[in-house]
C-alpha atoms as a PDB file:
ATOM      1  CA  UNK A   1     -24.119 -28.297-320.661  1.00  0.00           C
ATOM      2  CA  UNK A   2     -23.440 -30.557-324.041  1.00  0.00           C
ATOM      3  CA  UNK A   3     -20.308 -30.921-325.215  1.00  0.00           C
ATOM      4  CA  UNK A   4     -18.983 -31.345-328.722  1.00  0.00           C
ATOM      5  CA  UNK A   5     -18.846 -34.867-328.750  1.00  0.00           C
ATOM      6  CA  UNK A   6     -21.794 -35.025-326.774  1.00  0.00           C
ATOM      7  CA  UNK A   7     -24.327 -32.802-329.084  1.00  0.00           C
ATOM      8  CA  UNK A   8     -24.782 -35.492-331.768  1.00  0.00           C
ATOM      9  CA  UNK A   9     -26.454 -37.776-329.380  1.00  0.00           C
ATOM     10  CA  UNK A  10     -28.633 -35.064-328.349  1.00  0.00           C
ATOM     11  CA  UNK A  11     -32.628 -35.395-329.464  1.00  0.00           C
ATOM     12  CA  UNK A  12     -32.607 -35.931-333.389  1.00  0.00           C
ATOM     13  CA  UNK A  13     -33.227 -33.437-335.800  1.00  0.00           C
ATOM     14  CA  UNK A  14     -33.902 -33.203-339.820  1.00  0.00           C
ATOM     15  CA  UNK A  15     -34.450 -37.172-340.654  1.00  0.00           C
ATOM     16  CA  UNK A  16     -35.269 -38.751-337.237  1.00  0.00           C
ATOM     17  CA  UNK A  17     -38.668 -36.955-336.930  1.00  0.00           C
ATOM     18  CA  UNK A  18     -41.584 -39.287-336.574  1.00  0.00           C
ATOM     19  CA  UNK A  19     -42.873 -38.659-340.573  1.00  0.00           C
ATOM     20  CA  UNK A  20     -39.334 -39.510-341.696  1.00  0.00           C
ATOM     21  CA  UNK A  21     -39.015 -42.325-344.134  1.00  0.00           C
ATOM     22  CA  UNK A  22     -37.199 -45.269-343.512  1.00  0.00           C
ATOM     23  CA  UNK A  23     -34.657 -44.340-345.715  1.00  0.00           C
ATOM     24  CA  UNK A  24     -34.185 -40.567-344.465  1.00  0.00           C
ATOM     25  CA  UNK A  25     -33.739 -42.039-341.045  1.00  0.00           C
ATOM     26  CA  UNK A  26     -30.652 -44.270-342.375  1.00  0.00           C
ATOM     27  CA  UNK A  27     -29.446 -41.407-344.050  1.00  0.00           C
ATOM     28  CA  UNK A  28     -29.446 -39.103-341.008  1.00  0.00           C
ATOM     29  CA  UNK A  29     -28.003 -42.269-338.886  1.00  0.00           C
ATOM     30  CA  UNK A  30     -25.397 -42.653-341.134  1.00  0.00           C
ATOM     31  CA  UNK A  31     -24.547 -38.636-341.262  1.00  0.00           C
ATOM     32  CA  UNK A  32     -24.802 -38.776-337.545  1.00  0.00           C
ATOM     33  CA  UNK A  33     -22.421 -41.524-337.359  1.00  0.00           C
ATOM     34  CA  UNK A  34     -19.951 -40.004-339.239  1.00  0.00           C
ATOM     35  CA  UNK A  35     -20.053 -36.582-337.549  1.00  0.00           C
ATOM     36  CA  UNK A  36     -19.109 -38.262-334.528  1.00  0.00           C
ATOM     37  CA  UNK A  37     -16.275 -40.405-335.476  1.00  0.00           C
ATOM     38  CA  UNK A  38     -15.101 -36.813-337.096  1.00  0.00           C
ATOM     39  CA  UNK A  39     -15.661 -35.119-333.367  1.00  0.00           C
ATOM     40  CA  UNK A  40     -13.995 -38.226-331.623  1.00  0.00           C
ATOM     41  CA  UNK A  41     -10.465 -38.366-334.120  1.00  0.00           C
ATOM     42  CA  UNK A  42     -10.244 -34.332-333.624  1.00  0.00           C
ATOM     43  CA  UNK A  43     -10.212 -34.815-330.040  1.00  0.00           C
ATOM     44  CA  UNK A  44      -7.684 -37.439-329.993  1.00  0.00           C
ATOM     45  CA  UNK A  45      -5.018 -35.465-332.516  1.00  0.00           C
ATOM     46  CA  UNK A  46      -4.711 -32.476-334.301  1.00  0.00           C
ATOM     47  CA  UNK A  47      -7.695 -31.345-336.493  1.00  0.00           C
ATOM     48  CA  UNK A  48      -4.953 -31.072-339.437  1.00  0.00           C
ATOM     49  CA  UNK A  49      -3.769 -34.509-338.574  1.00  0.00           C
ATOM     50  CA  UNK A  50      -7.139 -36.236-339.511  1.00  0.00           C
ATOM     51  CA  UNK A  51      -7.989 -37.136-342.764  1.00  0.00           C
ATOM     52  CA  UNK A  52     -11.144 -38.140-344.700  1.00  0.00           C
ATOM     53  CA  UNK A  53     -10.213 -41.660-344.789  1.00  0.00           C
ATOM     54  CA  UNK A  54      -9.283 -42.099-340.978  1.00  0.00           C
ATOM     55  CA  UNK A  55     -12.693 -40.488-340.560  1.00  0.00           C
ATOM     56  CA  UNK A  56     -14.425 -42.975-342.767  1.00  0.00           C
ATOM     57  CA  UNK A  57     -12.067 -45.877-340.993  1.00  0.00           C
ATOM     58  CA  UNK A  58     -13.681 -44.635-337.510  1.00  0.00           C
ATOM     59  CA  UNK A  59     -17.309 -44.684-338.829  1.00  0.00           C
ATOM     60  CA  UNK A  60     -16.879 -47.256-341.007  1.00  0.00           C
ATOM     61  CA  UNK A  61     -17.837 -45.999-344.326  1.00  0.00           C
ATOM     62  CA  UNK A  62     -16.881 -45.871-347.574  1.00  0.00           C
ATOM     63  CA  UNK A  63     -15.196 -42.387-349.120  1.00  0.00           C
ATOM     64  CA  UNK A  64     -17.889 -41.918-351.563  1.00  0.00           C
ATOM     65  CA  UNK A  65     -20.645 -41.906-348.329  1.00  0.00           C
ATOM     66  CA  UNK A  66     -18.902 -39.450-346.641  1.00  0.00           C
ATOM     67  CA  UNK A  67     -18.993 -37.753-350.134  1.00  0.00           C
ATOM     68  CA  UNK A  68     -23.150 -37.568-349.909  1.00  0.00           C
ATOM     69  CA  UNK A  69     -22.821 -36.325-347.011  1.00  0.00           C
ATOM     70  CA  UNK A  70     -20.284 -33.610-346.362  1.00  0.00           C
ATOM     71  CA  UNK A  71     -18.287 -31.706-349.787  1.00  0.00           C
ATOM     72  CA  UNK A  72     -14.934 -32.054-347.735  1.00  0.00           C
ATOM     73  CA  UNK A  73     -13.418 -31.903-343.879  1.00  0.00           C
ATOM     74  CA  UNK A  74     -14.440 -28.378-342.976  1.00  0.00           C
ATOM     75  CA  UNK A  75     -17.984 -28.769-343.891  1.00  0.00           C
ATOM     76  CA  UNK A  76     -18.630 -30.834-340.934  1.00  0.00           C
ATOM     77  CA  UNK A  77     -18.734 -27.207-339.682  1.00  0.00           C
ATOM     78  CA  UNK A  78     -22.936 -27.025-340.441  1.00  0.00           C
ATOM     79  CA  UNK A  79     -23.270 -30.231-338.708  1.00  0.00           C
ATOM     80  CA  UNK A  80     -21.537 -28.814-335.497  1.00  0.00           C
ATOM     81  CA  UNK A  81     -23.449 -25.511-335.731  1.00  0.00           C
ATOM     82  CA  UNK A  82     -26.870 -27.644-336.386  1.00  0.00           C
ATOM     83  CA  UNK A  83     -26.091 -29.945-333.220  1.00  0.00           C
ATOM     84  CA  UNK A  84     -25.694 -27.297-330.683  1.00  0.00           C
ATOM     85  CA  UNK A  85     -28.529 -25.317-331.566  1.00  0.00           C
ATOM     86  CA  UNK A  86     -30.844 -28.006-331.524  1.00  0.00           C
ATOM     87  CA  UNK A  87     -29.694 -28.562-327.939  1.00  0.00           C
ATOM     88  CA  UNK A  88     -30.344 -25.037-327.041  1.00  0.00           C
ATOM     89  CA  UNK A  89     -33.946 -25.190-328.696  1.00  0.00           C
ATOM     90  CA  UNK A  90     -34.414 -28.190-326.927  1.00  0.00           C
ATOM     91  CA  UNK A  91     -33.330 -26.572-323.523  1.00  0.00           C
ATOM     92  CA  UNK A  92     -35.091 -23.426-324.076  1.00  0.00           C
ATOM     93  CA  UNK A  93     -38.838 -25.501-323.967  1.00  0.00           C
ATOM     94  CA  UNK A  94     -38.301 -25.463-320.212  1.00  0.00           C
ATOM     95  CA  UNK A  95     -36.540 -21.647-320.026  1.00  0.00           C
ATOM     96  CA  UNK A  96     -38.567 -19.569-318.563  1.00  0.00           C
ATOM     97  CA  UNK A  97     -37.839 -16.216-318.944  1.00  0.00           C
ATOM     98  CA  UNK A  98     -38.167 -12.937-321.317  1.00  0.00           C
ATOM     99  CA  UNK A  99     -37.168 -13.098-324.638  1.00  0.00           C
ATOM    100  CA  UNK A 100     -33.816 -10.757-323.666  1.00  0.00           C
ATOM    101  CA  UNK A 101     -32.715 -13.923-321.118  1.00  0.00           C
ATOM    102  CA  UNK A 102     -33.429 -16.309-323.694  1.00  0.00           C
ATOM    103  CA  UNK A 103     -30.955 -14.201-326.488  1.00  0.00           C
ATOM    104  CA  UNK A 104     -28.169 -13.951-323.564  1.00  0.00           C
ATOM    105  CA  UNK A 105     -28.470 -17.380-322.709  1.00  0.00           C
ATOM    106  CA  UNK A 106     -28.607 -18.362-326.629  1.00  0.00           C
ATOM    107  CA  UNK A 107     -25.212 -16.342-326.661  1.00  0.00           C
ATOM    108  CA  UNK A 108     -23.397 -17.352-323.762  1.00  0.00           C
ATOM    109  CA  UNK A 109     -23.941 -21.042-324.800  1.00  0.00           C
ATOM    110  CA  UNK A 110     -22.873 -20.606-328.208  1.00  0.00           C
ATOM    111  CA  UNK A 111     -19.585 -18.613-327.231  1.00  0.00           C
ATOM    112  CA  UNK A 112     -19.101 -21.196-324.450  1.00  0.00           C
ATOM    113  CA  UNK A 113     -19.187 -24.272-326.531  1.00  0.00           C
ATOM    114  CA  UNK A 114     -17.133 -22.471-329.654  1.00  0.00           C
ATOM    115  CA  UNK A 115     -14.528 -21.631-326.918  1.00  0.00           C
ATOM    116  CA  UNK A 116     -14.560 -25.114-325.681  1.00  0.00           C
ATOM    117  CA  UNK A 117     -13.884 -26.875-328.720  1.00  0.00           C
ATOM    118  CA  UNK A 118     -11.640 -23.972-329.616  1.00  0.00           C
ATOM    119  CA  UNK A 119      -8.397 -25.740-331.306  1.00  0.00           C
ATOM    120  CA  UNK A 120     -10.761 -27.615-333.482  1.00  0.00           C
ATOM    121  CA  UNK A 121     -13.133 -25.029-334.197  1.00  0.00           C
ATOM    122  CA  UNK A 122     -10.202 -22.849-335.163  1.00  0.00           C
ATOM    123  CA  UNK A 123      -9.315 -24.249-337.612  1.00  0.00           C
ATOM    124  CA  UNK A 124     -12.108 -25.498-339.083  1.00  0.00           C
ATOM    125  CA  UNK A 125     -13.762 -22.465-339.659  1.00  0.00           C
ATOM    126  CA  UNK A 126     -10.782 -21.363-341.190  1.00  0.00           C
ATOM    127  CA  UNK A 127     -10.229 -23.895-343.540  1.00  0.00           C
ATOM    128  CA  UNK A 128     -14.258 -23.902-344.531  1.00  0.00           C
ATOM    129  CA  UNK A 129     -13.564 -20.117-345.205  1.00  0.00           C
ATOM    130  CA  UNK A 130     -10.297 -20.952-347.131  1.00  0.00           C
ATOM    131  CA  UNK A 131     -12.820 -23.612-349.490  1.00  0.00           C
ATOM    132  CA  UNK A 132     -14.577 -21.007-350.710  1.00  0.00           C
ATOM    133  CA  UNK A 133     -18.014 -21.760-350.260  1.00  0.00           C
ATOM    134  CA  UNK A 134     -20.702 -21.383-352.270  1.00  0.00           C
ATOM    135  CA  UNK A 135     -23.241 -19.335-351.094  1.00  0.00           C
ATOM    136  CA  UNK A 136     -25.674 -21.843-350.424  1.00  0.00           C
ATOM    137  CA  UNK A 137     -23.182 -23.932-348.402  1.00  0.00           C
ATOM    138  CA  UNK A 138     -22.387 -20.363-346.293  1.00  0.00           C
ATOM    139  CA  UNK A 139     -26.098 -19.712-345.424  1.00  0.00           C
ATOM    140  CA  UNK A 140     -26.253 -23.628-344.424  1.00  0.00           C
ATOM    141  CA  UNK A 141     -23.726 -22.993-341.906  1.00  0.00           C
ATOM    142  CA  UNK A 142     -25.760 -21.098-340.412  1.00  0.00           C
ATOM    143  CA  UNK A 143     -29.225 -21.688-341.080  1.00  0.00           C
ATOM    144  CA  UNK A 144     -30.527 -23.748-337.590  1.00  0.00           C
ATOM    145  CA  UNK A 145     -28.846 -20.091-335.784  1.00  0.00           C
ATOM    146  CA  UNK A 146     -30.543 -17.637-337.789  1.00  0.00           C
ATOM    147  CA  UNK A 147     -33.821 -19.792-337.338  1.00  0.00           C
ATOM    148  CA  UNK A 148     -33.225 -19.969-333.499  1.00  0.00           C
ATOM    149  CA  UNK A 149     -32.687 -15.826-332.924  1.00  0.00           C
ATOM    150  CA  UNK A 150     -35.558 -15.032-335.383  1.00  0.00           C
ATOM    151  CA  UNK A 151     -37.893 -17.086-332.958  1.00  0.00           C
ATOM    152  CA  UNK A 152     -36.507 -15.421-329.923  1.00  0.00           C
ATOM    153  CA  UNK A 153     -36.727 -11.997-331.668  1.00  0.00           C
ATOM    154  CA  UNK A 154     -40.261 -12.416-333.044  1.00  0.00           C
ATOM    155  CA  UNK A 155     -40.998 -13.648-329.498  1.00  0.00           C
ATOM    156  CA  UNK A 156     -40.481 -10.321-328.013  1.00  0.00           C
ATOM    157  CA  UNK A 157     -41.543  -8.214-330.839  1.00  0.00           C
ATOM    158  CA  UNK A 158     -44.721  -9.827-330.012  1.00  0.00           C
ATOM    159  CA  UNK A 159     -44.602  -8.779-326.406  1.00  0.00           C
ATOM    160  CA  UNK A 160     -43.549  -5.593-326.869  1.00  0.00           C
ATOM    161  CA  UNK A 161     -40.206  -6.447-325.771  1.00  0.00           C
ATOM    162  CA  UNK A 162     -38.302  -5.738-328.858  1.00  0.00           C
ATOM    163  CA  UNK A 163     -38.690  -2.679-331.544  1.00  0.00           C
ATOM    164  CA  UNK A 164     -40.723  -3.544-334.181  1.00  0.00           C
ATOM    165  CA  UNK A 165     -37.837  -1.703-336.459  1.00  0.00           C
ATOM    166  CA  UNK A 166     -37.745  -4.382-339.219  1.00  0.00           C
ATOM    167  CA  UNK A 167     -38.904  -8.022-339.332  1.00  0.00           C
ATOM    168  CA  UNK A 168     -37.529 -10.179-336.840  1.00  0.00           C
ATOM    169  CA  UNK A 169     -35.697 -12.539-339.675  1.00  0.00           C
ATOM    170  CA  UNK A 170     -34.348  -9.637-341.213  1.00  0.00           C
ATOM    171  CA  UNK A 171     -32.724  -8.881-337.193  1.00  0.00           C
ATOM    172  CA  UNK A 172     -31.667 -12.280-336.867  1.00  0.00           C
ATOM    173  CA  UNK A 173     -29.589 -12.500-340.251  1.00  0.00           C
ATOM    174  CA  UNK A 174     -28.081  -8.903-339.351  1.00  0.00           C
ATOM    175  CA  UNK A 175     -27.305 -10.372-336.082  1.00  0.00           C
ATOM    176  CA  UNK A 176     -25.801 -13.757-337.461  1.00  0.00           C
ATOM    177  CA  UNK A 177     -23.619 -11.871-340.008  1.00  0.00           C
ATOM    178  CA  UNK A 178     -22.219  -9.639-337.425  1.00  0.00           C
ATOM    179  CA  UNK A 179     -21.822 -13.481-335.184  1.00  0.00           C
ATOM    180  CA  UNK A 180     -19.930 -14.669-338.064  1.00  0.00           C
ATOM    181  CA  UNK A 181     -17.847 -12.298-338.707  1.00  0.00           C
ATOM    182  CA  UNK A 182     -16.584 -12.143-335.142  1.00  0.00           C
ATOM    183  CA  UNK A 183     -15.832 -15.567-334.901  1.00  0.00           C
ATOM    184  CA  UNK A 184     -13.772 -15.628-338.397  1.00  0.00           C
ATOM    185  CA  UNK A 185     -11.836 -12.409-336.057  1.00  0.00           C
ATOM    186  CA  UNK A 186     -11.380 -15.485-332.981  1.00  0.00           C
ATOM    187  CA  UNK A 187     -10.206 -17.936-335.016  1.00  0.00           C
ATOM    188  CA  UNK A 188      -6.881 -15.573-336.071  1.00  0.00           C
ATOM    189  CA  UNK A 189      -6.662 -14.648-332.536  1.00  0.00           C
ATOM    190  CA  UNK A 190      -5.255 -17.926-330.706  1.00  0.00           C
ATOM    191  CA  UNK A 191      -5.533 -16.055-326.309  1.00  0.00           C
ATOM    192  CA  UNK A 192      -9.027 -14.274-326.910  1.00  0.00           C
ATOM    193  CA  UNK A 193     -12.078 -15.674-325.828  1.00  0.00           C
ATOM    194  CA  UNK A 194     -15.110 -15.529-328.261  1.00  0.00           C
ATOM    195  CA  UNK A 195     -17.425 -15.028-325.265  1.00  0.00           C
ATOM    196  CA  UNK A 196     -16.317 -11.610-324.084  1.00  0.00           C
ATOM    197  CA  UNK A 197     -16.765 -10.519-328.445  1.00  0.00           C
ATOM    198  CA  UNK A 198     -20.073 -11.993-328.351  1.00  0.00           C
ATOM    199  CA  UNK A 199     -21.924 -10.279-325.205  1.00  0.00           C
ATOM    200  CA  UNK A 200     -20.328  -7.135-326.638  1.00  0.00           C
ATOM    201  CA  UNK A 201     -22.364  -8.003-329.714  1.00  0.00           C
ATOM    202  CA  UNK A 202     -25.472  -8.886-328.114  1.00  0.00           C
ATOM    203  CA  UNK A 203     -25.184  -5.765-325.950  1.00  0.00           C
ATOM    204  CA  UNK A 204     -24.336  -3.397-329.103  1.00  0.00           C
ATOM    205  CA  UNK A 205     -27.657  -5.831-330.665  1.00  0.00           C
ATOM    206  CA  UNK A 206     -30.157  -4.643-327.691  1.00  0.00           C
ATOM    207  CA  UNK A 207     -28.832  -1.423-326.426  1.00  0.00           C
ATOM    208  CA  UNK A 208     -27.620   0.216-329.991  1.00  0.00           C
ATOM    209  CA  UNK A 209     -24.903   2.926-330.721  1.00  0.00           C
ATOM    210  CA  UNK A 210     -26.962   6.065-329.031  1.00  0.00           C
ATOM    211  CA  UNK A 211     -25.869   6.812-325.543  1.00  0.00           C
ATOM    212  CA  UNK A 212     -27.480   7.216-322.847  1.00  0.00           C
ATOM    213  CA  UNK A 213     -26.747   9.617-320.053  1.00  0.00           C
ATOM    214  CA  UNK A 214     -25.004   7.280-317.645  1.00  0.00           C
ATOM    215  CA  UNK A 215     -22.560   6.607-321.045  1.00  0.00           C
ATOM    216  CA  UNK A 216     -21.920  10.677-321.368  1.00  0.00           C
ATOM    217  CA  UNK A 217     -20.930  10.640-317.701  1.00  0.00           C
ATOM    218  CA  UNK A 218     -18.240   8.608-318.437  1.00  0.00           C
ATOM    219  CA  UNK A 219     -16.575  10.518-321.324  1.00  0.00           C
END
């Protein structure tokens, strides 16, 4: 399994493609570069020790490119979320297994690597809440996650797997809101563990509110 610092040199995404341009390759190098030397500092002190300019020290750019690239600190938040789901897309071509596997295993890899980078993550999705984003910048955040589950959900619509209640991007945002809003919950709670929030999520997600009669037993 990736780890923070690792998912940046995972396969490239965005600007690396083979149709990129020389210049959107640079770009993404350079973004790359700098998302890493931010990963590498927050490891070796205290996320609110690290400024912008040790950053740019470590990746050796100037201010004004780590400007283009990210609005401030906490928005190196997309990048992280972007990273480790193009690792799980990129493990799940050899996953074999329904589209219900492939949503638990999407889960439990996302709560896993949250809760291993937790002191960081903490508080940077706090402070990239506190910034008040816009909404574009919000939906960014989160954009590579909603495109991942609305692949996995359409997958198993198709099958027959999943309801065909509504369409499977319109699932995959409701699920990503409810995501988000649990891990703004973790990030105020310093002992809980996002992963035991998140496969009651996914379980409320496939199963629903109705009970069933092994649930009435238990009342």
């Amino acid at each position: 399994m990736s780890t923070a610092a690792d998912m940046g040199k995972s396969s490239a995404s965005r600007g690396e493609g083979k149709n990129a341009t020389r210049r959107e390759r640079k770009k993404e190098r350079t973004r790359r570069e700098i998302y890493e030397a931010a990963m590498a500092l927050f490891t070796e002190k205290d996320y609110d020790a690290v400024t912008i300019g040790d950053i740019c020290e470590r990746a050796d750019v100037a201010k004004a490119t780590f400007f283009l690239h990210f609005p401030n600190k906490a928005a190196l938040l997309s990048e992280f979320n972007e990273k480790l789901t193009q690792s799980l897309m990129d493990q799940l071509e050899s996953f074999e297994g329904t589209a219900t596997e492939k949503f638990r295993f999407v889960v439990n890899e996302l709560a896993s690597e949250w809760q291993a980078s937790a002191p960081v993550m903490r508080k940077m999705t706090r402070e990239f809440i506190d910034s008040a984003p816009t909404l574009e910048q919000g939906k960014a955040a989160n954009d590579s996650l909603w495109a991942l589950t609305t692949k996995i959900i359409r997958e198993g619509q198709k099958t027959g797997e999943f309801r065909k209640i509504a369409p499977a991007y319109r699932m995959a945002a409701a699920f990503v809101a409810a995501s988000s809003a649990l891990t703004l919950e973790w990030t105020h709670l310093p002992d809980s563990d996002t992963s035991q929030s998140h496969n009651e999520l996914l379980d409320l997600f496939l199963n629903g509110l109705t009970s069933g009669p092994e649930d009435g037993k238990q009342t």
